[in-house]
C-alpha atoms as a PDB file:
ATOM      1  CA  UNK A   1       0.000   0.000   0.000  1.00  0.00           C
ATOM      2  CA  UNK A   2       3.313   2.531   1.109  1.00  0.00           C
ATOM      3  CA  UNK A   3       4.230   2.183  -2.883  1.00  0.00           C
ATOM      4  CA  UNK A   4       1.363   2.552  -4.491  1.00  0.00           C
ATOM      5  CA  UNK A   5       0.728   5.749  -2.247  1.00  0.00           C
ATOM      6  CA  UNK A   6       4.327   7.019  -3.260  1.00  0.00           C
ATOM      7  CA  UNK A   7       3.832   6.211  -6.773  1.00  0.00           C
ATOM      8  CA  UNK A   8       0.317   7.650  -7.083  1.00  0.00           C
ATOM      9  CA  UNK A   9       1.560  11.304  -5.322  1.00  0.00           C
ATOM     10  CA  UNK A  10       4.481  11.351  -8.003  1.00  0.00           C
ATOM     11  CA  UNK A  11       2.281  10.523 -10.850  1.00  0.00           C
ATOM     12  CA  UNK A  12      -0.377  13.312 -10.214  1.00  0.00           C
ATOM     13  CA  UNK A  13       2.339  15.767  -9.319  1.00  0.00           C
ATOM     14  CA  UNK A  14       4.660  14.791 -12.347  1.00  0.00           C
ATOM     15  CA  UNK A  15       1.307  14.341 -14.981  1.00  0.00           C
ATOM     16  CA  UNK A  16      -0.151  17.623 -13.622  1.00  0.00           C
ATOM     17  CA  UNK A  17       3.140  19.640 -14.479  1.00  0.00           C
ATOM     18  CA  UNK A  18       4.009  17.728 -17.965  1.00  0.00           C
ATOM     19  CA  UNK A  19       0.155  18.909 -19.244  1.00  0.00           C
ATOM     20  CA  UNK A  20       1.735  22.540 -19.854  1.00  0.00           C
ATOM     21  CA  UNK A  21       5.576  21.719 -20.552  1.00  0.00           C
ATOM     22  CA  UNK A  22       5.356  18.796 -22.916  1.00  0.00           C
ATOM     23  CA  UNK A  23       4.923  19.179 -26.630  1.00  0.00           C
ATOM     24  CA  UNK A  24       6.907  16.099 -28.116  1.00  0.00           C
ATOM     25  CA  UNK A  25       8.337  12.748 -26.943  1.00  0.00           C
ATOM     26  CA  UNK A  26      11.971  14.069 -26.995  1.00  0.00           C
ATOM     27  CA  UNK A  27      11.055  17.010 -24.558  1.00  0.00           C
ATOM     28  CA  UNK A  28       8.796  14.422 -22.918  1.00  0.00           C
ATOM     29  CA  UNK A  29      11.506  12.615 -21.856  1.00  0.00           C
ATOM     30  CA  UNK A  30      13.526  15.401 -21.239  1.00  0.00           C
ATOM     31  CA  UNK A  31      10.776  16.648 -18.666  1.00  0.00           C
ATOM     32  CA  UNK A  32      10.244  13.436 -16.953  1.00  0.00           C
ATOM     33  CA  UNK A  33      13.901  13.195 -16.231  1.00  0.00           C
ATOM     34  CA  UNK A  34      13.943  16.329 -14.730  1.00  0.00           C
ATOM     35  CA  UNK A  35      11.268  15.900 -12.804  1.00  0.00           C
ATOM     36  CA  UNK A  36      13.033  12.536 -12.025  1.00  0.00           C
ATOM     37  CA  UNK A  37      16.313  14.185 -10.557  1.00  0.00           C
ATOM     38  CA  UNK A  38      14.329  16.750  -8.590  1.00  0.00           C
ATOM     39  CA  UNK A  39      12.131  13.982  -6.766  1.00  0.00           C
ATOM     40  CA  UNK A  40      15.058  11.935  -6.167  1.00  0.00           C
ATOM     41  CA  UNK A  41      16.903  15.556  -4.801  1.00  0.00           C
ATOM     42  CA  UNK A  42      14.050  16.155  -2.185  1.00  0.00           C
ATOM     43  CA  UNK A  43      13.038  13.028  -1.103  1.00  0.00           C
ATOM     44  CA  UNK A  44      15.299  10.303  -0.352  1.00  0.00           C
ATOM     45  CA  UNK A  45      18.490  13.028  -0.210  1.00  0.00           C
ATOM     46  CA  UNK A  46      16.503  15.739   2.076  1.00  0.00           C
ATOM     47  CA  UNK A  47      12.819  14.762   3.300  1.00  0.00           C
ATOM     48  CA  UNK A  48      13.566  11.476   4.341  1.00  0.00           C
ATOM     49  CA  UNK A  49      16.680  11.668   5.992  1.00  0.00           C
ATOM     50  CA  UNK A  50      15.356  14.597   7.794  1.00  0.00           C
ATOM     51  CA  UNK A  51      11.781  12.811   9.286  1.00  0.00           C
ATOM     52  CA  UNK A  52      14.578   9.957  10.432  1.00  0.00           C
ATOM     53  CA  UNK A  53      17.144  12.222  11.661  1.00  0.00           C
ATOM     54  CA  UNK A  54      19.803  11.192   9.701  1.00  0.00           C
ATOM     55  CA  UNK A  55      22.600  12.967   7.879  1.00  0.00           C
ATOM     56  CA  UNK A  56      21.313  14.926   4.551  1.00  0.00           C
ATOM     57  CA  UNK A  57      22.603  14.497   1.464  1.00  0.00           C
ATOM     58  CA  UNK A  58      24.632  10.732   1.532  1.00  0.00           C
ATOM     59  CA  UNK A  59      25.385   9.254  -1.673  1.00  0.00           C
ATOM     60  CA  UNK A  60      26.065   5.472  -1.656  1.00  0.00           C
ATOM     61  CA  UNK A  61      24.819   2.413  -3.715  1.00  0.00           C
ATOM     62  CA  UNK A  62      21.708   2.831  -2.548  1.00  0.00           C
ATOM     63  CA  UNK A  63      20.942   6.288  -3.503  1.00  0.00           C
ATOM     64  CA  UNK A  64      22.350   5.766  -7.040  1.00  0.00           C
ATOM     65  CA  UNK A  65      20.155   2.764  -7.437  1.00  0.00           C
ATOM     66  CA  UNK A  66      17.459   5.127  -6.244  1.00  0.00           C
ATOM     67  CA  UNK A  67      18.732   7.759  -8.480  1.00  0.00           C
ATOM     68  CA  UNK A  68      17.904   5.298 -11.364  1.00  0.00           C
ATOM     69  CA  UNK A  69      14.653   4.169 -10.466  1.00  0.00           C
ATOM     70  CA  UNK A  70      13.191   8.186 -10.314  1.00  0.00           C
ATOM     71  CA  UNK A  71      14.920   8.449 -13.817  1.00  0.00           C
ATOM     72  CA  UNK A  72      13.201   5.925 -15.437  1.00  0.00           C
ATOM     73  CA  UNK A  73      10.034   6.282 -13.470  1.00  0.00           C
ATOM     74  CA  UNK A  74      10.154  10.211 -14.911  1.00  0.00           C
ATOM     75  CA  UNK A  75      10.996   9.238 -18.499  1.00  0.00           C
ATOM     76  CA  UNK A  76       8.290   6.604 -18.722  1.00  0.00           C
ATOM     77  CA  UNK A  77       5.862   9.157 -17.028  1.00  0.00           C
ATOM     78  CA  UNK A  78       6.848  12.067 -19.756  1.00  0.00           C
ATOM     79  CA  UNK A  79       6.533   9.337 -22.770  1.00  0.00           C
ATOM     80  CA  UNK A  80       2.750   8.512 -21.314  1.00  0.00           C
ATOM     81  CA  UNK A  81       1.796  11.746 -21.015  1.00  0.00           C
ATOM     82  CA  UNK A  82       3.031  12.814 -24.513  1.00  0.00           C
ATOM     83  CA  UNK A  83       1.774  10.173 -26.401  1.00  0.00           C
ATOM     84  CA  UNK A  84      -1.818  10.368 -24.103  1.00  0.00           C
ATOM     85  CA  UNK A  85      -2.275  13.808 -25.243  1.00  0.00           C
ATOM     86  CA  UNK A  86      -1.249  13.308 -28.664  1.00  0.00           C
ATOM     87  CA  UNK A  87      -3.378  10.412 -29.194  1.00  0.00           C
ATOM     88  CA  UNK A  88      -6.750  12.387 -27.602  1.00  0.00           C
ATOM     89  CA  UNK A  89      -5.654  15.453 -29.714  1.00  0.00           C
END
């Protein structure tokens, strides 16, 4: 249930920006990874660490491999929206 929560919060927040910045499946996925990097810059490198009180900011295996999963979580999410509103255009 914790995932799909996460997941669902990213999706409206990430869909509900790419509506007004996303005119083409290059810039689609150029978006999403943005929006990717940023997600994976506030949450698991600032918000969570500081609910836990640990340090802010570690880098380690596990960060990268989170790093990863936001990136292709983003660029999937910019392809879907692109190619939803082209197809309904």
């Amino acid at each position: 249930m914790r995932a799909f929560h996460h997941t669902f919060i990213l999706s409206e927040a990430g869909a509900s920006r790419a509506i007004y910045l996303l005119t083409g499946y290059t810039r689609g996925t150029l978006v999403g990874l943005a929006d990717g990097a940023i997600w994976w810059g506030l949450g698991p490198l600032v918000m969570m660490p500081l609910m836990l009180g640990m340090p802010l900011g570690v880098l380690d295996t596990t960060s990268v491999f989170s790093l990863m999963g936001h990136l292709i979580y983003g660029a999937t999410l910019g392809l879907t929206v692109v190619h939803i509103l082209t197809s309904r255009a």
